[in-house]
PDB file of N, CA and C in Angstrom:
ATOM      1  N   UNK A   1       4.969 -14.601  -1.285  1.00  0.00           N
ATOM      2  CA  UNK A   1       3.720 -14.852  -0.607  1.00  0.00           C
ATOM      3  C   UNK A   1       2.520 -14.710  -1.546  1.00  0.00           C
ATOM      4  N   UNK A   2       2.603 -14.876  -2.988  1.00  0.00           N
ATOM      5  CA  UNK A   2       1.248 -14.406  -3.611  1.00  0.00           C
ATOM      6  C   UNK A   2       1.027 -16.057  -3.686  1.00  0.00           C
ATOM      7  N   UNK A   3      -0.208 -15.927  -4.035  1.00  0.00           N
ATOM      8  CA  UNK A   3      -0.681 -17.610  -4.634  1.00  0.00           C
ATOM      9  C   UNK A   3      -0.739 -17.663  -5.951  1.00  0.00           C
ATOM     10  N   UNK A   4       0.293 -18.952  -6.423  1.00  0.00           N
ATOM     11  CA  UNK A   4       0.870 -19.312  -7.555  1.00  0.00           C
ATOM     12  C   UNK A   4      -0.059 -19.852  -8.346  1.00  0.00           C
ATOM     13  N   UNK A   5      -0.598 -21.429  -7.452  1.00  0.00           N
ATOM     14  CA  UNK A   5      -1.120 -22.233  -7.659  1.00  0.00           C
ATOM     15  C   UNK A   5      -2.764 -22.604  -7.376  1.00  0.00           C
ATOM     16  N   UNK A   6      -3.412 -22.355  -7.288  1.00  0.00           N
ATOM     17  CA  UNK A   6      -5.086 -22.594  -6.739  1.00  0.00           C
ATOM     18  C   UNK A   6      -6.259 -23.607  -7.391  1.00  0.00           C
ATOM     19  N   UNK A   7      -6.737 -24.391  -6.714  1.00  0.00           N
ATOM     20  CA  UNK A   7      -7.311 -25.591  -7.560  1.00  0.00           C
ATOM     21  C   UNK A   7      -8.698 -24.858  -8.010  1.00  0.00           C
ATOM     22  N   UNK A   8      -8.880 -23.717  -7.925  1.00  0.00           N
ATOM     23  CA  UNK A   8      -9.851 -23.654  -8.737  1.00  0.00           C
ATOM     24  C   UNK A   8      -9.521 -22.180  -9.809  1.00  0.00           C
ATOM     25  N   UNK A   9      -9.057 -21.101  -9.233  1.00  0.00           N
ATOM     26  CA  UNK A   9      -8.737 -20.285  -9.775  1.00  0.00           C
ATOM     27  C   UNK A   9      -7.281 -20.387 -10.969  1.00  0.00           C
ATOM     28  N   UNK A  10      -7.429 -19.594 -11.830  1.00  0.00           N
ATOM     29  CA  UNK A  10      -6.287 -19.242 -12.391  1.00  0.00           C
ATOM     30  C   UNK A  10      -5.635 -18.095 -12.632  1.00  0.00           C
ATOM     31  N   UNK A  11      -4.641 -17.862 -12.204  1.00  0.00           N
ATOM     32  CA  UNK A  11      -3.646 -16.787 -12.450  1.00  0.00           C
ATOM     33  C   UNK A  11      -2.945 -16.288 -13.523  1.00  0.00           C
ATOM     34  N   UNK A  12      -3.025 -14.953 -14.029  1.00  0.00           N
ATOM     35  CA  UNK A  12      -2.366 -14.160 -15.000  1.00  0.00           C
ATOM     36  C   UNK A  12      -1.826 -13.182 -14.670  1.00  0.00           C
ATOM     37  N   UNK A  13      -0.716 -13.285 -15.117  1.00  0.00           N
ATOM     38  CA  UNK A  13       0.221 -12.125 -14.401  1.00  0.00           C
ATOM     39  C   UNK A  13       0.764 -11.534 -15.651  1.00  0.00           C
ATOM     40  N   UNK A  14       0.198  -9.866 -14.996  1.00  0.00           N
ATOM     41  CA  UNK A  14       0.495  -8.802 -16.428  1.00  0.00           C
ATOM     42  C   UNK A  14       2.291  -8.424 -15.973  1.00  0.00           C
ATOM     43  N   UNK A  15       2.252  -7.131 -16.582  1.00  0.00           N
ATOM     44  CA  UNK A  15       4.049  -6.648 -16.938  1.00  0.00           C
ATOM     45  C   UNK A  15       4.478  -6.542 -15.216  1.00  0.00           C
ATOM     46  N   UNK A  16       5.457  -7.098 -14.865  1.00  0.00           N
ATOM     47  CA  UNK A  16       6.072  -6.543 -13.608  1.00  0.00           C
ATOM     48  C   UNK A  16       6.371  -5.182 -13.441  1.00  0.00           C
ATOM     49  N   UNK A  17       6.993  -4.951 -12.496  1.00  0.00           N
ATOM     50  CA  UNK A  17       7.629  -3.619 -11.830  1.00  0.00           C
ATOM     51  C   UNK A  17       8.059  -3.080 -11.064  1.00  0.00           C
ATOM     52  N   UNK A  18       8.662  -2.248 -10.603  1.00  0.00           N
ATOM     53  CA  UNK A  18       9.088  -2.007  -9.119  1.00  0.00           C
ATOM     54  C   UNK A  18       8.917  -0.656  -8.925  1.00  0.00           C
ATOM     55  N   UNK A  19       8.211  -0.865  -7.511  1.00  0.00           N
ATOM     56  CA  UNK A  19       8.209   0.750  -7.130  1.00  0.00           C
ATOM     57  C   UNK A  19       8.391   0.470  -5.448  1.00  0.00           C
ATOM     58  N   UNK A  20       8.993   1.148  -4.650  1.00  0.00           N
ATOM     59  CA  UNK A  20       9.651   1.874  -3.536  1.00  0.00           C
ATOM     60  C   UNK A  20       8.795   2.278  -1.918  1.00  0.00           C
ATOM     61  N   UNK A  21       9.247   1.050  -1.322  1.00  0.00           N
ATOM     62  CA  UNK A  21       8.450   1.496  -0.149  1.00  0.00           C
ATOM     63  C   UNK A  21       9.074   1.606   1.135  1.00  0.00           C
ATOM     64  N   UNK A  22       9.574   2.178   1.775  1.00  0.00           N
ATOM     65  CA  UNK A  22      10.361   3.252   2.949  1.00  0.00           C
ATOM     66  C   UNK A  22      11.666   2.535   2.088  1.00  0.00           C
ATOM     67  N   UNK A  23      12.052   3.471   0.661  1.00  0.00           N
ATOM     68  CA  UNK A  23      13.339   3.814  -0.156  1.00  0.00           C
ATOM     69  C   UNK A  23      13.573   1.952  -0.590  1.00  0.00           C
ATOM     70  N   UNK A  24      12.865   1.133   0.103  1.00  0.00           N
ATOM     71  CA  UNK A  24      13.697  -0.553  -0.834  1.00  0.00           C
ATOM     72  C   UNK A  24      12.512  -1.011  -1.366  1.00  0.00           C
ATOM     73  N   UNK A  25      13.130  -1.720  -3.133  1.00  0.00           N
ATOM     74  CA  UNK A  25      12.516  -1.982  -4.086  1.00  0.00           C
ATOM     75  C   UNK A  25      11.277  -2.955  -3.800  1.00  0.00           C
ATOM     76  N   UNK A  26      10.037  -2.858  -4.128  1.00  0.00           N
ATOM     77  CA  UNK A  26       8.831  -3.838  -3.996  1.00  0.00           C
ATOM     78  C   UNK A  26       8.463  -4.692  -5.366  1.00  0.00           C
ATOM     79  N   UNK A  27       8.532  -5.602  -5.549  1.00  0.00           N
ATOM     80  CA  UNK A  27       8.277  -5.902  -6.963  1.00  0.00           C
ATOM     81  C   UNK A  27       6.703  -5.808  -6.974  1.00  0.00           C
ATOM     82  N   UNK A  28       6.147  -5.824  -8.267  1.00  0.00           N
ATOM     83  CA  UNK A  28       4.463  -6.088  -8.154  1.00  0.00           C
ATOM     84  C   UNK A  28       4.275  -6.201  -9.371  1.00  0.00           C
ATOM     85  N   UNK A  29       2.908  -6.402 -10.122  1.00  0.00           N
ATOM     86  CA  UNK A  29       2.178  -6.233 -11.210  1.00  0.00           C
ATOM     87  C   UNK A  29       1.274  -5.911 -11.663  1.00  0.00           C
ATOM     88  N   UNK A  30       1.091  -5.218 -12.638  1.00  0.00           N
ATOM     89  CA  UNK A  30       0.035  -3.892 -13.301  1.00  0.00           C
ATOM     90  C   UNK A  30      -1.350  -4.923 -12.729  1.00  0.00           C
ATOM     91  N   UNK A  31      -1.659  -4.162 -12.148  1.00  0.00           N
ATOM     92  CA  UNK A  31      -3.499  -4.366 -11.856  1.00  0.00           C
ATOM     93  C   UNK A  31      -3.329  -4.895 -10.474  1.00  0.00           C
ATOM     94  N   UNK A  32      -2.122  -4.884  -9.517  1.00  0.00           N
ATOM     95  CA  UNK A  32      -2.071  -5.157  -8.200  1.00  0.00           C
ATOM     96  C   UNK A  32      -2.533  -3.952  -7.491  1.00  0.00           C
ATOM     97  N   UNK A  33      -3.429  -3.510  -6.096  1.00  0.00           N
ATOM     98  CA  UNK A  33      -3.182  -2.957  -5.409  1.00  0.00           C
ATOM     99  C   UNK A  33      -1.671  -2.747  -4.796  1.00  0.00           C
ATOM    100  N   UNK A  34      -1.588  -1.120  -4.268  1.00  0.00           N
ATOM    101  CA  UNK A  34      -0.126  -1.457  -2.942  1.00  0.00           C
ATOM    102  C   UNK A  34      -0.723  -2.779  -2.261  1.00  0.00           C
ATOM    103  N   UNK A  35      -1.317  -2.658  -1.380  1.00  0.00           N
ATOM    104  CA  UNK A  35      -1.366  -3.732  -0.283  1.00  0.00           C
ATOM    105  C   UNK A  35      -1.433  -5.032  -0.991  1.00  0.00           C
ATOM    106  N   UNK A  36      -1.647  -5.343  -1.803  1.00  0.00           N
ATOM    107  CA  UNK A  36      -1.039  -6.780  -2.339  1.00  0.00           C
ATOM    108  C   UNK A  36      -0.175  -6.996  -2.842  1.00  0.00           C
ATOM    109  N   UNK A  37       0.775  -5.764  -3.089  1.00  0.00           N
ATOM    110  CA  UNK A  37       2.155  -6.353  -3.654  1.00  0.00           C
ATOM    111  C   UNK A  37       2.843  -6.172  -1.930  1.00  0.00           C
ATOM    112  N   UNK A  38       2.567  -5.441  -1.172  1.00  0.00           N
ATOM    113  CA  UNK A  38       3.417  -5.221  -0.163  1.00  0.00           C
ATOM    114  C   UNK A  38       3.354  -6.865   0.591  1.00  0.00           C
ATOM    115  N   UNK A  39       2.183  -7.028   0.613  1.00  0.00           N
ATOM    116  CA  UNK A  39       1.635  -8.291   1.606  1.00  0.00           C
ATOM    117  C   UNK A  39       2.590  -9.668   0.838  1.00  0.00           C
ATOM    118  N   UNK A  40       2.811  -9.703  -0.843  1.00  0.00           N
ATOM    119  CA  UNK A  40       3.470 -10.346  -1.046  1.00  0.00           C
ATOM    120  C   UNK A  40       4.432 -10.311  -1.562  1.00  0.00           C
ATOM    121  N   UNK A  41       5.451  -8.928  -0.762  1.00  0.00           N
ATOM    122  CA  UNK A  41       6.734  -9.299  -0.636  1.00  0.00           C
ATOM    123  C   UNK A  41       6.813  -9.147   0.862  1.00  0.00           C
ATOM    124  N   UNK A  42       6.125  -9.466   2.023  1.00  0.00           N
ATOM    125  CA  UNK A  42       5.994 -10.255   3.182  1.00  0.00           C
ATOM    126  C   UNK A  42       6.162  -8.568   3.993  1.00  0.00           C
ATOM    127  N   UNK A  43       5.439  -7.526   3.296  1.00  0.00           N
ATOM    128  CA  UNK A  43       5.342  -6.382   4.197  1.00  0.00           C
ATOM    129  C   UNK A  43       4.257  -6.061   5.223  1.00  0.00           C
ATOM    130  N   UNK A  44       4.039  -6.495   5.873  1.00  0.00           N
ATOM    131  CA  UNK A  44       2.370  -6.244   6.377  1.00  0.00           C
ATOM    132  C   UNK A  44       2.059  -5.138   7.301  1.00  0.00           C
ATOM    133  N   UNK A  45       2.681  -4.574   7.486  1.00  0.00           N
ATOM    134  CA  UNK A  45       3.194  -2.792   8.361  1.00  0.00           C
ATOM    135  C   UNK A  45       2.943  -1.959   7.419  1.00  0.00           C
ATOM    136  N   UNK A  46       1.840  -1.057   7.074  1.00  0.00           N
ATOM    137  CA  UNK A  46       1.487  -0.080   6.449  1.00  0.00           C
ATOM    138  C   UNK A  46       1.769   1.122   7.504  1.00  0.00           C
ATOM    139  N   UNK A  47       0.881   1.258   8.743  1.00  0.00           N
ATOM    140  CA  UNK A  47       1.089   2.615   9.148  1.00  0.00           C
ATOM    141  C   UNK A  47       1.086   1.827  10.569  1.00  0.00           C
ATOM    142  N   UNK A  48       1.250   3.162  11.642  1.00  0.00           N
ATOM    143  CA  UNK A  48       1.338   3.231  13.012  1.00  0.00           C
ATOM    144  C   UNK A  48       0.245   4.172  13.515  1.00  0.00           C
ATOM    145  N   UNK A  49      -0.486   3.116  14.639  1.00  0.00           N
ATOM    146  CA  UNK A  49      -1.798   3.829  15.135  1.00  0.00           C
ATOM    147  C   UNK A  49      -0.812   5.101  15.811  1.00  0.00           C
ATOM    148  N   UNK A  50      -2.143   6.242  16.233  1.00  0.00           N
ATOM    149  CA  UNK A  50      -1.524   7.420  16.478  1.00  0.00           C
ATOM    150  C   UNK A  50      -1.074   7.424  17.548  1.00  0.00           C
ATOM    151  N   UNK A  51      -1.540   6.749  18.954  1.00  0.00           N
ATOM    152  CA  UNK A  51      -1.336   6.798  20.082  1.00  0.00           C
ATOM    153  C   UNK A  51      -0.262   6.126  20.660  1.00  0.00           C
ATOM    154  N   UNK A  52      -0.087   4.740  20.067  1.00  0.00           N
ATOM    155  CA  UNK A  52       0.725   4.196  20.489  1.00  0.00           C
ATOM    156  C   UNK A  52       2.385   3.462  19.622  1.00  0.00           C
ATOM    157  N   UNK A  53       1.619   3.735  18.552  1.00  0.00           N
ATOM    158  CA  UNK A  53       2.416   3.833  17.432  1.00  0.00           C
ATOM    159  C   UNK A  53       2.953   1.950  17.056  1.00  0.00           C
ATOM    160  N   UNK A  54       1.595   1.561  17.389  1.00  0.00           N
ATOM    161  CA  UNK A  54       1.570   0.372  17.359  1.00  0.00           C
ATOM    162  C   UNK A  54       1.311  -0.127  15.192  1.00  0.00           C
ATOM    163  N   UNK A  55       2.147  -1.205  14.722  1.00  0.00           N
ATOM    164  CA  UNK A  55       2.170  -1.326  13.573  1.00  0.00           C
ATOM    165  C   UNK A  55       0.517  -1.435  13.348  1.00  0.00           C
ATOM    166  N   UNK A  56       0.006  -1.647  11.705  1.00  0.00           N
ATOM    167  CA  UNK A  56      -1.262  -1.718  11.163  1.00  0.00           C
ATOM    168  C   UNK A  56      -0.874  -1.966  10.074  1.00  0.00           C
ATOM    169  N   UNK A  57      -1.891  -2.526   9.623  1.00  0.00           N
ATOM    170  CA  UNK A  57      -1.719  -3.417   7.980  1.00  0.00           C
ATOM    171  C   UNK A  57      -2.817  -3.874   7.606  1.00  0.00           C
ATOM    172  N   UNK A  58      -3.164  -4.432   6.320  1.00  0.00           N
ATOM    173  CA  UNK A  58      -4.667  -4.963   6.003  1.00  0.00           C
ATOM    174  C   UNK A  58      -4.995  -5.428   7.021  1.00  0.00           C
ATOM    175  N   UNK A  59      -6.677  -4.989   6.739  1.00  0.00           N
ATOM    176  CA  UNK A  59      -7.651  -5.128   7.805  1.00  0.00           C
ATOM    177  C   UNK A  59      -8.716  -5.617   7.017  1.00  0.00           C
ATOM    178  N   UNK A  60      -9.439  -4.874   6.424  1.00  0.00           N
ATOM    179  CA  UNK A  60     -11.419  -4.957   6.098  1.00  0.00           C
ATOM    180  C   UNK A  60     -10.787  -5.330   4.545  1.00  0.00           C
ATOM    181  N   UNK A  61      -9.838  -4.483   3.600  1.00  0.00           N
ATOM    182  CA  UNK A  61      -9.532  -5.164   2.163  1.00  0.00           C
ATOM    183  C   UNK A  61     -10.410  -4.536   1.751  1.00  0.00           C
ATOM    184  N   UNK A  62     -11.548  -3.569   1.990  1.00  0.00           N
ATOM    185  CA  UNK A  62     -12.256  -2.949   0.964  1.00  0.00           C
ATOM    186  C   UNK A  62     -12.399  -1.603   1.674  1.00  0.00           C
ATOM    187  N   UNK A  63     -11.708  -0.517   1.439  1.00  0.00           N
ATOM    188  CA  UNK A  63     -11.497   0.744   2.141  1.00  0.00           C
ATOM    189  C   UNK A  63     -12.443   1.189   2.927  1.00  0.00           C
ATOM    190  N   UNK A  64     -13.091   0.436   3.845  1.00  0.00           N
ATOM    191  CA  UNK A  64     -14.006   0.816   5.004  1.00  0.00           C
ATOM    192  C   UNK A  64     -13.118   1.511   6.398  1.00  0.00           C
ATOM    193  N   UNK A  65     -11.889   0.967   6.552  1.00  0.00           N
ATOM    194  CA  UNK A  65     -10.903   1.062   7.803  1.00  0.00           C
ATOM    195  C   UNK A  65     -10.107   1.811   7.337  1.00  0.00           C
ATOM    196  N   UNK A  66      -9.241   2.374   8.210  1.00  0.00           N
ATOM    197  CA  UNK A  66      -7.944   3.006   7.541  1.00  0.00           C
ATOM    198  C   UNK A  66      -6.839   2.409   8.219  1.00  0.00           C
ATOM    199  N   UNK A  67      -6.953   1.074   8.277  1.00  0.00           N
ATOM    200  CA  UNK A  67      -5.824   0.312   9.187  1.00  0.00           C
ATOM    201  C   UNK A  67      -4.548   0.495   7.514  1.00  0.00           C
ATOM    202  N   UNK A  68      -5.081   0.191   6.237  1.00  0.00           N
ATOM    203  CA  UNK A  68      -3.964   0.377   5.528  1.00  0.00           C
ATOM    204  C   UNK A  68      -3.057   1.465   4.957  1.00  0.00           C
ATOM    205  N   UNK A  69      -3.723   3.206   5.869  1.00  0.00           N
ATOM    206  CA  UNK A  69      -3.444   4.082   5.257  1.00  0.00           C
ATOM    207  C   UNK A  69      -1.536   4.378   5.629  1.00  0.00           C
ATOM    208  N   UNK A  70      -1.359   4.613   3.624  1.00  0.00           N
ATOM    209  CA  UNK A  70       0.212   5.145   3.344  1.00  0.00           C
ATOM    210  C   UNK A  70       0.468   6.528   3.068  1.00  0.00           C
ATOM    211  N   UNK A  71       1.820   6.758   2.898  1.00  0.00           N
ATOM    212  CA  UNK A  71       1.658   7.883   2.445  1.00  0.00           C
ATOM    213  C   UNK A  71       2.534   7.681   0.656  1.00  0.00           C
ATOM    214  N   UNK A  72       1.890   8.377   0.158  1.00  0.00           N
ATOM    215  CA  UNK A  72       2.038   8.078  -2.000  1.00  0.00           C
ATOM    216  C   UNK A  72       2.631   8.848  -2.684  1.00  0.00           C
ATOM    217  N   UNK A  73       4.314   9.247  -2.868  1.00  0.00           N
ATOM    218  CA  UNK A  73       4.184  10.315  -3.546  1.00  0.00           C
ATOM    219  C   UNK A  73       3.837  11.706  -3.183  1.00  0.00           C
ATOM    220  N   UNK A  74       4.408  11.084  -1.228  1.00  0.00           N
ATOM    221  CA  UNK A  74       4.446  13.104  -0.524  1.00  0.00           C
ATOM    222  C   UNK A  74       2.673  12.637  -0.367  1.00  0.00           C
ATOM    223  N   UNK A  75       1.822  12.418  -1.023  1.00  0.00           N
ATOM    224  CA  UNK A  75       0.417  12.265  -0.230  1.00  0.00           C
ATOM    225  C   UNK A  75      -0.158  11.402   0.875  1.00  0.00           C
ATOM    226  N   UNK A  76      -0.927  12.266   2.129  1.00  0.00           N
ATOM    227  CA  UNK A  76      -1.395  10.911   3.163  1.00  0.00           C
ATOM    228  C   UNK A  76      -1.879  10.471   2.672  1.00  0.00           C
ATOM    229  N   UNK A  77      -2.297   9.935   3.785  1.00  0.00           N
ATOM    230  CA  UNK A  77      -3.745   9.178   3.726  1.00  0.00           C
ATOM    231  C   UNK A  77      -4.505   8.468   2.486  1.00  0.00           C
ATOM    232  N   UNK A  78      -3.749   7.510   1.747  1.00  0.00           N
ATOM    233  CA  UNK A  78      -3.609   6.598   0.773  1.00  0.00           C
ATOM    234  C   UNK A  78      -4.268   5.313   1.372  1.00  0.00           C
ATOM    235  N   UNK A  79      -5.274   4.840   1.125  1.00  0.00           N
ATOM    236  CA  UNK A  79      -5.789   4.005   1.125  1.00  0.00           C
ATOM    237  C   UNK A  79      -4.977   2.558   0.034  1.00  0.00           C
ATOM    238  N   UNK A  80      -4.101   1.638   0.845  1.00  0.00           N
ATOM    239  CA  UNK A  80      -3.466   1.034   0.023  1.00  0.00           C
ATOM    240  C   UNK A  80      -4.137  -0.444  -0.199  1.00  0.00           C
ATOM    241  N   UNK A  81      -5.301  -0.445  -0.110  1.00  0.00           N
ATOM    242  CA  UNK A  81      -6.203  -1.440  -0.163  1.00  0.00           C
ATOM    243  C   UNK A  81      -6.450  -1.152  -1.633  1.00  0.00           C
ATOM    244  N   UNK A  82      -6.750   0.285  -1.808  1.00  0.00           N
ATOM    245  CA  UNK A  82      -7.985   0.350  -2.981  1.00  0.00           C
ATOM    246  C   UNK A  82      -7.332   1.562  -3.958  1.00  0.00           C
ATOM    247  N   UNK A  83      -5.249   1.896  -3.828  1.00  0.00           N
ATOM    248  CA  UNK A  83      -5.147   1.940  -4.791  1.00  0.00           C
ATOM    249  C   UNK A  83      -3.975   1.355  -5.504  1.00  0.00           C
ATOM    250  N   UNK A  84      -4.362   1.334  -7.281  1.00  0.00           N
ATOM    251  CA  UNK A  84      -3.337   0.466  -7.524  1.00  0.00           C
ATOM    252  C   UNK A  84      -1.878   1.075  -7.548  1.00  0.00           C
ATOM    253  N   UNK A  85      -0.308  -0.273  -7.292  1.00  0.00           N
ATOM    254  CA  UNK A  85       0.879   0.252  -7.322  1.00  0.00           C
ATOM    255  C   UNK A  85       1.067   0.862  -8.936  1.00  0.00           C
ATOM    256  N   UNK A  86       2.046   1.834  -9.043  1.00  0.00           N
ATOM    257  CA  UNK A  86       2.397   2.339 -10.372  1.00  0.00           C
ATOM    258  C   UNK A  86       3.768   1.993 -10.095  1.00  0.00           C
ATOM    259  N   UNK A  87       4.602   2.086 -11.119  1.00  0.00           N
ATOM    260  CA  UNK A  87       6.240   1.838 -11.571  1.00  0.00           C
ATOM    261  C   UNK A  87       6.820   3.394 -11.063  1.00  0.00           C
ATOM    262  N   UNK A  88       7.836   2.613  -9.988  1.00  0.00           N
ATOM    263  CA  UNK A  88       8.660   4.257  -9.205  1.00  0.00           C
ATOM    264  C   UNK A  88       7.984   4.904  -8.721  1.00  0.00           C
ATOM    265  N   UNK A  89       6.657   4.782  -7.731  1.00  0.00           N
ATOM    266  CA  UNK A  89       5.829   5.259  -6.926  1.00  0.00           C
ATOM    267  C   UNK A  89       7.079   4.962  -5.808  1.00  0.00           C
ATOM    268  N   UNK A  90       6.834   6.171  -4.943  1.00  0.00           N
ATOM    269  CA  UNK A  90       7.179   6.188  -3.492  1.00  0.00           C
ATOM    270  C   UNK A  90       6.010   5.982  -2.426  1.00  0.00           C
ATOM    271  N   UNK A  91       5.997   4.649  -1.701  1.00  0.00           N
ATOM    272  CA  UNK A  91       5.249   4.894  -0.684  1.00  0.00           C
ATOM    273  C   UNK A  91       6.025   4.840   0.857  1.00  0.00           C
ATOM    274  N   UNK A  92       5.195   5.105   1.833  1.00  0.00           N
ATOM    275  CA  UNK A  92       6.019   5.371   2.835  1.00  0.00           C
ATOM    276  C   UNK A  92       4.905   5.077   3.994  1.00  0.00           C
ATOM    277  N   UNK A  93       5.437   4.574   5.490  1.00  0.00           N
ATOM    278  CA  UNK A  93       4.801   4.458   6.255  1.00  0.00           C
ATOM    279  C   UNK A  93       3.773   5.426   6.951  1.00  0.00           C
ATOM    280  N   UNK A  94       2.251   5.541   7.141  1.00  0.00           N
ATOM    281  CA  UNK A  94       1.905   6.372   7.466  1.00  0.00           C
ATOM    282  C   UNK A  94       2.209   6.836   9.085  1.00  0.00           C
ATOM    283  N   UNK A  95       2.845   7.724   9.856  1.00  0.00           N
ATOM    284  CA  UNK A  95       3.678   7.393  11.421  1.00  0.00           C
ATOM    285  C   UNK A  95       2.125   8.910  11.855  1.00  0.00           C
ATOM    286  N   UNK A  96       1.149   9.881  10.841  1.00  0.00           N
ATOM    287  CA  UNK A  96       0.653  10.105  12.053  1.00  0.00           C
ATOM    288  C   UNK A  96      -0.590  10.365  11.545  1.00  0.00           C
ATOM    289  N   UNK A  97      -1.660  11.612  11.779  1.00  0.00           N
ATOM    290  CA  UNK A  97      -2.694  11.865  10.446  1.00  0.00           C
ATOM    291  C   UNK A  97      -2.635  12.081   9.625  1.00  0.00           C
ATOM    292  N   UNK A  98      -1.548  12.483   8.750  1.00  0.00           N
ATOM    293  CA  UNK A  98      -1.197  12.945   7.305  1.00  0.00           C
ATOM    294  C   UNK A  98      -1.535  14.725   6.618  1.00  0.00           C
ATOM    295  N   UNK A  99      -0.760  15.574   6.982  1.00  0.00           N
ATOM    296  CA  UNK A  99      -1.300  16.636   7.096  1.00  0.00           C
ATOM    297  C   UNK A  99      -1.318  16.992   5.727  1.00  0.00           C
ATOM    298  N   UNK A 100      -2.188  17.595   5.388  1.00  0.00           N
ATOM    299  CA  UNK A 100      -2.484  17.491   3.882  1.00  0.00           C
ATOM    300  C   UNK A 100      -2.019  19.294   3.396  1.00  0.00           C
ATOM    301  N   UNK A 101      -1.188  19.768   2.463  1.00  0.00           N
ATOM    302  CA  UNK A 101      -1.133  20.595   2.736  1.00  0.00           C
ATOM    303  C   UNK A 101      -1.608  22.013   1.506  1.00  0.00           C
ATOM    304  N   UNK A 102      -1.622  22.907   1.792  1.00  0.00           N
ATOM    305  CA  UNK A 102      -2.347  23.942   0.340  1.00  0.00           C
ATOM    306  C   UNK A 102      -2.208  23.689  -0.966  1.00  0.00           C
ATOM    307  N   UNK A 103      -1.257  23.043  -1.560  1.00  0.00           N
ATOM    308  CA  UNK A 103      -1.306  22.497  -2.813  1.00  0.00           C
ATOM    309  C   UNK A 103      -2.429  21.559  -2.997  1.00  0.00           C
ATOM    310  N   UNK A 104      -2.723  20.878  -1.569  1.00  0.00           N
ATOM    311  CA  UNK A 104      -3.722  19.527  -2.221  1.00  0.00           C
ATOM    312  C   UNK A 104      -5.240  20.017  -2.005  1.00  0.00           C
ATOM    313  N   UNK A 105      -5.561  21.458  -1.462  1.00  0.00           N
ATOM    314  CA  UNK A 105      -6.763  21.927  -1.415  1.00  0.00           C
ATOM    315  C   UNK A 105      -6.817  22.650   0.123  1.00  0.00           C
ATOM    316  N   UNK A 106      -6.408  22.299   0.993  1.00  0.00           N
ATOM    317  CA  UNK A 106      -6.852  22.457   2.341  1.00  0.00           C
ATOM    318  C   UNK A 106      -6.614  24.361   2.394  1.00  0.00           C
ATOM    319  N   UNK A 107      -7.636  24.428   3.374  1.00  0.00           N
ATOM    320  CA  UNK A 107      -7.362  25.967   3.623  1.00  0.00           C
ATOM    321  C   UNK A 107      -7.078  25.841   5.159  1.00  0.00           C
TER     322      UNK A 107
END
């Protein structure tokens, strides 16, 4: 699902990679956001609203919403709009608020 071809733009595609989203391989490339490698390997389910646990996926594309929040490497609330994938990152569906816990600051 990425765009190959565009009559006005041109495309460069840096080193590939794969990193891991609920445990199966995502391919992507250095300078992709998550949400654009997920979106084009046809993932569009980032998290589940809290109430109803209804899917969510890009929304606004510039971290105003938290319709894309993941969880990164054991961390919530990952904004996968606005950060980029790394090689063997774990991401994972966000299913509630993301409880953040004393290692990451919270008292």
């Amino acid at each position: 699902m990425r765009i190959e071809n565009h009559p006005i733009l041109r495309f460069s595609r840096a080193r590939r990679f794969v990193f891991f989203f609920e445990n199966q391989p995502v391919e992507a490339f250095e300078g992709e956001t998550i949400a654009a490698a997920l979106i084009a390997n046809g993932i569009d389910t980032f998290r589940l609203s809290l109430r109803h646990k209804r899917p969510r996926g890009l929304f606004c594309a510039i971290g105003k919403c938290s319709s894309c929040l993941v969880e990164v490497d054991g961390k919530p609330n990952v904004r996968a709009c606005l950060t980029l994938a790394r090689e063997g990152m774990r991401v994972r569906l966000q299913k509630n608020r993301g409880v953040v816990g004393v290692e990451d600051g919270a008292h």
